[in-house]
Protein backbone atom coordinates (compact mmCIF):
# COMPACT_ATOMS: atom_id res chain seq x y z
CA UNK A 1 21.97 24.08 -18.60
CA UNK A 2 25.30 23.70 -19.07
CA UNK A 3 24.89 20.03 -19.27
CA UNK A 4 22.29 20.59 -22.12
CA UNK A 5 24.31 22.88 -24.20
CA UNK A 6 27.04 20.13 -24.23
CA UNK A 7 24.26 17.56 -25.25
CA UNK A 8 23.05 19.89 -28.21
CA UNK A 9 26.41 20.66 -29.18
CA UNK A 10 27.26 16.59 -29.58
CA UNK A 11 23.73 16.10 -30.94
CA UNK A 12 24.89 18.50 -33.92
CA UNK A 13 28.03 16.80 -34.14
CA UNK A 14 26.51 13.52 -34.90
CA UNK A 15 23.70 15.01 -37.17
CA UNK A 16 26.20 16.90 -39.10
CA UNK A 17 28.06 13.18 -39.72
CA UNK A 18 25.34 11.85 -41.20
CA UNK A 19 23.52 14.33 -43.76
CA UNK A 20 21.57 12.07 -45.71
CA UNK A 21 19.65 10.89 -42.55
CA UNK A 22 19.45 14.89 -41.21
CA UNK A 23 18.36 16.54 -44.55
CA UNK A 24 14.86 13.18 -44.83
CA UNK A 25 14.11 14.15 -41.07
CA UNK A 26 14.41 17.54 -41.64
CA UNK A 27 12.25 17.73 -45.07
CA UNK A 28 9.57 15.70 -43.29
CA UNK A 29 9.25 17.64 -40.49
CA UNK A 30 9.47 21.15 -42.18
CA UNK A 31 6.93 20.29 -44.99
CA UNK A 32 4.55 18.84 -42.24
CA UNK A 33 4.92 21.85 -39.40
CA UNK A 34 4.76 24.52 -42.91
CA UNK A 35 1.52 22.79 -44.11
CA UNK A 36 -0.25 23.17 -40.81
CA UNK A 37 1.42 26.52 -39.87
CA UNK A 38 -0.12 27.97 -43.23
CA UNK A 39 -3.20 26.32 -43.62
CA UNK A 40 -3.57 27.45 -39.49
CA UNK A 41 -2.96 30.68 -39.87
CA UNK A 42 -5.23 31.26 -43.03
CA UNK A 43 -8.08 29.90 -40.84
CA UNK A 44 -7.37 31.62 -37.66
CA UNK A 45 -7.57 34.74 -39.34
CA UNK A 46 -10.56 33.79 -41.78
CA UNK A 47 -12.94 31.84 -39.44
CA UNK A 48 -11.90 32.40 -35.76
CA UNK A 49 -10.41 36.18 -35.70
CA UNK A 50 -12.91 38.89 -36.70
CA UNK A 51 -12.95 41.47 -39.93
CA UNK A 52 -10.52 44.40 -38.97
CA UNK A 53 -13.50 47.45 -38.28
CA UNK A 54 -15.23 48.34 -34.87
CA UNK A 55 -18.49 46.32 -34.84
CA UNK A 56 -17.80 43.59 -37.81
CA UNK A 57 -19.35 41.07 -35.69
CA UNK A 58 -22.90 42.91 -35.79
CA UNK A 59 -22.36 43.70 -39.55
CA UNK A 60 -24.58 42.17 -42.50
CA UNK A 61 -25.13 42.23 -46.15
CA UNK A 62 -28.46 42.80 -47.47
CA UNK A 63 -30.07 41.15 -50.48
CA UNK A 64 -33.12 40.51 -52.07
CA UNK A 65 -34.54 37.47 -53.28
CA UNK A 66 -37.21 36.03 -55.28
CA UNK A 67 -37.40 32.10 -54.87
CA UNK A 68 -40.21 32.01 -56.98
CA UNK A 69 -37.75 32.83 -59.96
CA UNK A 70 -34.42 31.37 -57.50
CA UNK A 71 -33.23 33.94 -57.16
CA UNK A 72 -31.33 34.02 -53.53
CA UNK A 73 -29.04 36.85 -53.55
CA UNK A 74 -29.71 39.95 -55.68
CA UNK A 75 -28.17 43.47 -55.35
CA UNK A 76 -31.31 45.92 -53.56
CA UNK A 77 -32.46 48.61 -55.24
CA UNK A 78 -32.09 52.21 -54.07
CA UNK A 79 -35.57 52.83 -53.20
CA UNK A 80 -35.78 49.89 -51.49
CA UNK A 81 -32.57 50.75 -49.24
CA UNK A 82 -33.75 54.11 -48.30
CA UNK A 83 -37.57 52.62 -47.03
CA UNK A 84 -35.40 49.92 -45.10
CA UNK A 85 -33.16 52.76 -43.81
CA UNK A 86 -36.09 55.17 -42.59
CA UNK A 87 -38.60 52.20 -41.47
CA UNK A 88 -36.39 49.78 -39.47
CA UNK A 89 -35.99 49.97 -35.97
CA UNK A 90 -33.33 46.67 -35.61
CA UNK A 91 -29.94 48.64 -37.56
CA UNK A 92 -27.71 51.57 -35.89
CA UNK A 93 -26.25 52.47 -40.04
CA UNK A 94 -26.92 51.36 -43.02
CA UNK A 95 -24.85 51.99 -46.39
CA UNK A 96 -25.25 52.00 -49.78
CA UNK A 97 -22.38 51.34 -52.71
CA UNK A 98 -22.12 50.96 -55.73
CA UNK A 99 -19.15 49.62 -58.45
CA UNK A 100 -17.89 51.76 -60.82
CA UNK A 101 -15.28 52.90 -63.05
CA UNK A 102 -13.47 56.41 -65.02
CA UNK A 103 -11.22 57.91 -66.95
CA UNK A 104 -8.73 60.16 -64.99
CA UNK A 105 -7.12 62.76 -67.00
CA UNK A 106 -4.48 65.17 -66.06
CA UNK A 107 -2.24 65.68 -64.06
CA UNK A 108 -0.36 62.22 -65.93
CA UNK A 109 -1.04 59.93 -68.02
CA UNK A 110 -4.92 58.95 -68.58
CA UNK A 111 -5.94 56.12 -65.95
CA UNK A 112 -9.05 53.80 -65.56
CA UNK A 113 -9.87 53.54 -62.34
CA UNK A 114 -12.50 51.64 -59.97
CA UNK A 115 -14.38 53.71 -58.05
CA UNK A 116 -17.30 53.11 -55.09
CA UNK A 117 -20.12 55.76 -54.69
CA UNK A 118 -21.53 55.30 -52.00
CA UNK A 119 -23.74 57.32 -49.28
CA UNK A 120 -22.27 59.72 -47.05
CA UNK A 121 -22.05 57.12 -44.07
CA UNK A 122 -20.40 54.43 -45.92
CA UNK A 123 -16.69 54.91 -44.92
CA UNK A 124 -17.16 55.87 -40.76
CA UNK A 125 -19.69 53.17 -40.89
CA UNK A 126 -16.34 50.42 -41.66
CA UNK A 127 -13.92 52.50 -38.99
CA UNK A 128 -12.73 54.35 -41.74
CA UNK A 129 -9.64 57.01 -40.58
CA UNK A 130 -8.34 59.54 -42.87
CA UNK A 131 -4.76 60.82 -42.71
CA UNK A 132 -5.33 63.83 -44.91
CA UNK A 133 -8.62 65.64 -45.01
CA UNK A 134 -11.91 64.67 -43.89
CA UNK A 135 -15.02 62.25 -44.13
CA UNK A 136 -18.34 63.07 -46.38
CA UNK A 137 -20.45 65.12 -44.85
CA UNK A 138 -23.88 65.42 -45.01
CA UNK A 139 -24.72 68.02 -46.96
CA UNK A 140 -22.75 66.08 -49.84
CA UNK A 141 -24.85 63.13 -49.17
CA UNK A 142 -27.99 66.06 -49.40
CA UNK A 143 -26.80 67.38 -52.53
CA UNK A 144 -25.84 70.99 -50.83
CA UNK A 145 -22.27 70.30 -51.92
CA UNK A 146 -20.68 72.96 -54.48
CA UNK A 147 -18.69 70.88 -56.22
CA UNK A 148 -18.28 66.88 -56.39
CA UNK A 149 -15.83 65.78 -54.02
CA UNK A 150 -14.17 62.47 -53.74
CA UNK A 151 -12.18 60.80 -51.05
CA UNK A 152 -8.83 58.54 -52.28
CA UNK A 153 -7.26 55.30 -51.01
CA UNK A 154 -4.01 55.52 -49.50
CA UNK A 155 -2.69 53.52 -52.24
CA UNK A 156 -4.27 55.45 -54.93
CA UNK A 157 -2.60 58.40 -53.39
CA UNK A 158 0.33 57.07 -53.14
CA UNK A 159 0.50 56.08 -56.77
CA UNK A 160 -1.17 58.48 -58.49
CA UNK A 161 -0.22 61.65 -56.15
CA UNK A 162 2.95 60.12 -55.43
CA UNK A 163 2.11 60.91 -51.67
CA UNK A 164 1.69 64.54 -51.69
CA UNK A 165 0.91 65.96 -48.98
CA UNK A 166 -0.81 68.94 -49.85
CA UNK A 167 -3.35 67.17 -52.11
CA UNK A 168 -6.16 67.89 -50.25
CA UNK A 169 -8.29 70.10 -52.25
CA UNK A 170 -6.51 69.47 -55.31
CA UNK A 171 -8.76 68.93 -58.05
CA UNK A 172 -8.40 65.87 -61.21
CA UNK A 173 -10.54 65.38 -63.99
CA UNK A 174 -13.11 61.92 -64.23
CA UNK A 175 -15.25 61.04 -66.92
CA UNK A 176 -14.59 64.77 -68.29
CA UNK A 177 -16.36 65.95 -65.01
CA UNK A 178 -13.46 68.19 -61.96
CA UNK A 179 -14.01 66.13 -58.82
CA UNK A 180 -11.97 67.76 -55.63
CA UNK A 181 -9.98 65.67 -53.26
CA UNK A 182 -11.08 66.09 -49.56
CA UNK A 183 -9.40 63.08 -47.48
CA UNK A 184 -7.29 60.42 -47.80
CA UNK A 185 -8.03 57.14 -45.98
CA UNK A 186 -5.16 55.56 -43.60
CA UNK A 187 -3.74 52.29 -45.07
CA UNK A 188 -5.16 49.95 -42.32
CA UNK A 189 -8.96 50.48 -44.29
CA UNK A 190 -10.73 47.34 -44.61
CA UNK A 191 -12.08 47.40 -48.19
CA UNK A 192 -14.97 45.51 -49.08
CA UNK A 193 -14.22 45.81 -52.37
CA UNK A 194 -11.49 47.06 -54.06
CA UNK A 195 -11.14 50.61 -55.23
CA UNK A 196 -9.11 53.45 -55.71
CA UNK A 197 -11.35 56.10 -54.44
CA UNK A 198 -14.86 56.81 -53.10
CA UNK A 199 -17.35 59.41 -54.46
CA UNK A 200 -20.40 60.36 -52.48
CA UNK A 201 -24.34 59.33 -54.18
CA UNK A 202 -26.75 62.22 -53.51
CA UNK A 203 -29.88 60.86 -51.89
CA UNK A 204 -32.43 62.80 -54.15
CA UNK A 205 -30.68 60.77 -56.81
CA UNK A 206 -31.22 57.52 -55.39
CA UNK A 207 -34.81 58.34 -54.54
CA UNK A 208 -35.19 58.53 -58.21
CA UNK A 209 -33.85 55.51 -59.26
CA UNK A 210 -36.22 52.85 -60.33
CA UNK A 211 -37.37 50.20 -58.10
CA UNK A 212 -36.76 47.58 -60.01
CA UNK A 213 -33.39 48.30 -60.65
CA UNK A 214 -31.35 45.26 -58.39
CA UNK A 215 -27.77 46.45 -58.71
CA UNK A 216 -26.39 47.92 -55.75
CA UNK A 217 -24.83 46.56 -52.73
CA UNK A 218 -26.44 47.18 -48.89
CA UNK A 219 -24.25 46.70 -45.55
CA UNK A 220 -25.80 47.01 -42.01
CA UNK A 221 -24.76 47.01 -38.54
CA UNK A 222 -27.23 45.71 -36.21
CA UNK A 223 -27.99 47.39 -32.68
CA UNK A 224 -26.48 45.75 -29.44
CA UNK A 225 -28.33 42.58 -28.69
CA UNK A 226 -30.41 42.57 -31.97
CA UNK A 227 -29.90 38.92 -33.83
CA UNK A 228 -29.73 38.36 -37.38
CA UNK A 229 -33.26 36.54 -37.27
CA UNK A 230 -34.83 39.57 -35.56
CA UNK A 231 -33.48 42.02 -37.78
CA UNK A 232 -34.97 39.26 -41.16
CA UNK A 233 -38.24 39.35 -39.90
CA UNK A 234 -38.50 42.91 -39.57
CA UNK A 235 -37.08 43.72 -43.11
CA UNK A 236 -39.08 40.95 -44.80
CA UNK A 237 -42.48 42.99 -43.07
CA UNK A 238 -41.15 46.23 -44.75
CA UNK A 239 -40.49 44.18 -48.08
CA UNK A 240 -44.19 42.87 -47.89
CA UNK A 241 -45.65 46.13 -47.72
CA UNK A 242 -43.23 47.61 -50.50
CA UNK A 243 -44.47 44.05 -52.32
CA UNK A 244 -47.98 45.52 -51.82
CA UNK A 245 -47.47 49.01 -53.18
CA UNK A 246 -45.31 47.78 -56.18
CA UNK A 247 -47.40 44.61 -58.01
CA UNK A 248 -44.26 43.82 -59.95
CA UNK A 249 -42.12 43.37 -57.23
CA UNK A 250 -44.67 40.67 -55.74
CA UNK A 251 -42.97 37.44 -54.39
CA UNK A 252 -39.53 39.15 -53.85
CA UNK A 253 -38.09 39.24 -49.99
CA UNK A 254 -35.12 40.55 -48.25
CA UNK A 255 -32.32 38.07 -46.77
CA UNK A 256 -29.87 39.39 -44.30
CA UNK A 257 -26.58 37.56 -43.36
CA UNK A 258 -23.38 38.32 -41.66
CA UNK A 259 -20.48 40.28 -43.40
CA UNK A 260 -18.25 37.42 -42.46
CA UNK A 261 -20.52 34.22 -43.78
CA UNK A 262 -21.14 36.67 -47.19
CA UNK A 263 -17.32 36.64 -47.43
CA UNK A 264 -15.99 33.01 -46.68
CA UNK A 265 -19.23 30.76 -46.54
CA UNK A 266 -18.29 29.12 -49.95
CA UNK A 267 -14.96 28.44 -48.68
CA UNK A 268 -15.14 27.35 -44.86
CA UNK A 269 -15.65 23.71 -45.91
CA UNK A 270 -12.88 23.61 -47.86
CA UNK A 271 -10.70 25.13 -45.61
CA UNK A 272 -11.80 22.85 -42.66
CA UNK A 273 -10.61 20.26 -45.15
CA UNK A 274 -6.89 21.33 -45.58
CA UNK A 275 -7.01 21.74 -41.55
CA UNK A 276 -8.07 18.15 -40.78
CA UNK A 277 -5.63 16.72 -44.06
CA UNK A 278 -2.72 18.68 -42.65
CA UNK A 279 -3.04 17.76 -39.46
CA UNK A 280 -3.01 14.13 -40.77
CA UNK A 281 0.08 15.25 -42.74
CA UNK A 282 1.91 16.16 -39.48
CA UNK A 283 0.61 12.95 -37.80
CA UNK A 284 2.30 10.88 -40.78
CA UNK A 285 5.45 13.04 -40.31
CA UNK A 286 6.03 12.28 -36.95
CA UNK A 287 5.65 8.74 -37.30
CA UNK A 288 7.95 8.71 -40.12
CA UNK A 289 10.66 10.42 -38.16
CA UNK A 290 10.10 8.34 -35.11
CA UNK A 291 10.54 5.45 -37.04
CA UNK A 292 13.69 6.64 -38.73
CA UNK A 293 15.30 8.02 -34.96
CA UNK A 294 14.13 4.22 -33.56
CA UNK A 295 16.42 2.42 -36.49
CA UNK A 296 19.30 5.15 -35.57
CA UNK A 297 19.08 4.05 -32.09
CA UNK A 298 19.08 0.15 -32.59
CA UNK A 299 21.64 1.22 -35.54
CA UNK A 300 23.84 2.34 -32.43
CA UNK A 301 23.72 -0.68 -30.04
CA UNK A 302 27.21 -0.95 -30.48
CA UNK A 303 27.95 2.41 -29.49
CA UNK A 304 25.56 2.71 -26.80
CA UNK A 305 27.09 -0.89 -25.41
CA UNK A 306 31.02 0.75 -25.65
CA UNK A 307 29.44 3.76 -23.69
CA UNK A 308 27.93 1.78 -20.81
CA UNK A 309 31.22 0.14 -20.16
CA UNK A 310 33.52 3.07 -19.90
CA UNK A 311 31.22 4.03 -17.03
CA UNK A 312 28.11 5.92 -19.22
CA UNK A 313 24.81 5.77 -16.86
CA UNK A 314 21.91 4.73 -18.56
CA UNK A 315 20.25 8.87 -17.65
CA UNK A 316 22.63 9.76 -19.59
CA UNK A 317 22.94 8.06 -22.74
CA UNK A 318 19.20 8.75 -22.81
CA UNK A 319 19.56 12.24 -22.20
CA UNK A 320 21.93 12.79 -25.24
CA UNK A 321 19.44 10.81 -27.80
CA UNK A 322 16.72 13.31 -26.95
CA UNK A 323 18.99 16.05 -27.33
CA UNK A 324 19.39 14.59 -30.69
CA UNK A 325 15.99 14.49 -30.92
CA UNK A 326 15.03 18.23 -29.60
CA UNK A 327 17.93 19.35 -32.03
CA UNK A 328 16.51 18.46 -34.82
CA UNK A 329 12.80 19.02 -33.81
CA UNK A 330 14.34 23.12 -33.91
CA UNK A 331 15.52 22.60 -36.61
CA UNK A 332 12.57 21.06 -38.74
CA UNK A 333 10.17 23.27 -36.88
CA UNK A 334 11.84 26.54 -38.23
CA UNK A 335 12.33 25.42 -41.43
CA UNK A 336 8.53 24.45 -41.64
CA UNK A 337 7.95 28.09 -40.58
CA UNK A 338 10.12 29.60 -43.67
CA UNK A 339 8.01 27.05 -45.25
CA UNK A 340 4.52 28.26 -43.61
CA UNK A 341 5.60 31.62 -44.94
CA UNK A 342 5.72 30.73 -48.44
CA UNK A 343 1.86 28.99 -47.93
CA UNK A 344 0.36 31.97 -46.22
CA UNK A 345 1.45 34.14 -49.00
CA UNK A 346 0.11 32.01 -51.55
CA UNK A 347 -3.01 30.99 -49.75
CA UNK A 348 -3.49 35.06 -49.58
CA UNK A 349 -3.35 34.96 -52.96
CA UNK A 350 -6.18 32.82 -54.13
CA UNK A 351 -8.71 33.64 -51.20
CA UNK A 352 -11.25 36.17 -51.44
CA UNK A 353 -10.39 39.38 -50.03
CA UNK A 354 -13.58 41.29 -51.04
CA UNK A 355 -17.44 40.42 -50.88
CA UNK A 356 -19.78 39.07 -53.43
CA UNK A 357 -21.84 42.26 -54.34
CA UNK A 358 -23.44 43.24 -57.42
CA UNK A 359 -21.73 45.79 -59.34
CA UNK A 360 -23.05 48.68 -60.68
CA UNK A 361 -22.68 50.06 -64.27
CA UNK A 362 -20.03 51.96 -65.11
CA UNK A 363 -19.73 55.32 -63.56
């Protein structure tokens, strides 16, 4: 050890002599390590980890289609949610949502907000945890509620309520119409869409929208050991008999697909791209700075040669050009992680962090 600290120590010596050589290595080792680092980590956490909520790798989105007309993915409509809810043996939950936005007034300044109504089993269907308050219940779902209630985002609540702490039951003014507060959600809630609070829908309400009406957004979870194609055949039977009842929905089916494939099917291919072109990046990198290390060494025959004589073994002249080598390896390899940093953040930035549903009108 004591003979490698020495090494590393004379290895940054002779780097440290020679700056213009150091600072090429250097850039062409951090810019290949950062590009794979980055475009690594984006994948790992899109394609190989799973969505942060118990059960995301049983969870689907529900559409409808009509390929008569192409149409492949079109928001359900309420009635036909609540006939898949009641009639199909192949899902443990299945919510409801639906985009909208207000007018908040009082308390500050008027806001527009986005908001998600959704049924009452929406939010402990994704793992949601509130640090305030509580969950829907489901006599709000039922209607039996005295007064409309609405649960906030930990970063709504944080912005708008400045954190307070005794918010709960607080009540603030949307689209002219008191809603109460009841719960706030932790921070670690995986949105899958982004909002700044939730209100509940009132099933006798949906029952009463039209069926025709495609403009809400369905998510499942599927029973232990039930497969996506099981659970497609058994919706597209209900959707045939619905097809039957209603003549103007005639032709139209259901299509059901992972949460995961909704959210980063358009962009997997692309992102395998980056992976293999990076990696060829790093490939290229190394050679380069092999190549430039190899015309250091011959560069230092003369050196090497003076070394020899005054008694050098050949072990360790080697041992000292690897040092050389492993020196500036650390080196290149944490600045292509400050590098990787800088990627990640703006890879974050241009990747879809929400899924493609239909939104709603304005609430």
């Amino acid at each position: 050890m004591i003979t490698l600290l020495r090494d590393l120590r004379y290895a940054f010596r002779t780097l440290r002599k020679m700056p213009g050589f150091t600072l090429v290595a250097l850039l062409v080792l951090g810019l290949g390590i950062g590009a794979n680092t980055a475009i690594f980590s984006v994948v790992n956490s899109v394609l190989l980890r799973s969505l942060p909520f118990p059960g995301s790798d049983r969870t689907a989105i529900i559409w409808e289609t009509d390929l008569k007309d192409g149409i492949q993915r079109e928001g359900p409509s309420a009635p036909n949610f609540l006939d898949w809810r009641e009639r199909s043996q192949s899902f443990e939950e299945m919510g409801l949502l639906e985009v909208g936005t207000g007018t908040i007034t009082g308390g500050g300044d008027p806001e527009q907000v986005t908001g998600l109504r959704v049924t009452t089993n929406f939010l402990s269907m994704l793992g949601a945890h509130t640090v305030l308050g509580r969950d829907f219940t489901a006599a709000e779902g039922a209607g039996q509620a005295r007064y409309p209630v609405a649960v906030l985002t930990n970063g709504y609540w944080k912005r708008r309520f400045a954190s307070d702490q005794n918010v709960i039951g607080k009540t603030f003014i949307m689209n002219s119409e008191p809603y109460t507060v009841i719960g706030v959600l932790a921070p670690d809630f995986w949105q899958p869409l982004p909002s700044d609070l939730f209100v509940p829908w009132p099933i006798a309400q949906l029952r009463a929208k039209n069926r025709a009406d495609h403009d809400f957004g369905v998510i499942a979870r599927l029973k232990p050991n039930v497969t996506i194609a099981q659970a497609q055949a058994e919706l597209s039977a209900i959707a045939r008999r619905i097809d039957a009842q209603t003549p103007r929905l005639a032709s139209w089916d259901v299509t059901v697909v992972p949460i995961k494939q909704a959210l980063f099917d358009n962009i997997k291919p692309a992102l395998l791209l980056l992976l293999g072109a990076v990696g060829l990046l790093l490939l290229l990198a190394c050679v380069n700075v092999a190549s430039l290390l190899l015309a250091r060494v011959i560069g230092r025959r003369k050196e090497m040669a003076i070394r020899a004589a005054l008694g050098a073994r050949r072990g360790r002249l080697i041992a000292q050009i690897l040092g050389e080598s492993l020196l500036l390896s650390l080196l290149g390899g944490a600045l292509g992680v400050y590098l990787a940093s800088w990627g990640v953040d703006l890879l974050n930035a241009i990747l879809p962090k929400t899924l493609p549903l239909p939104e709603g009108g304005a609430e």
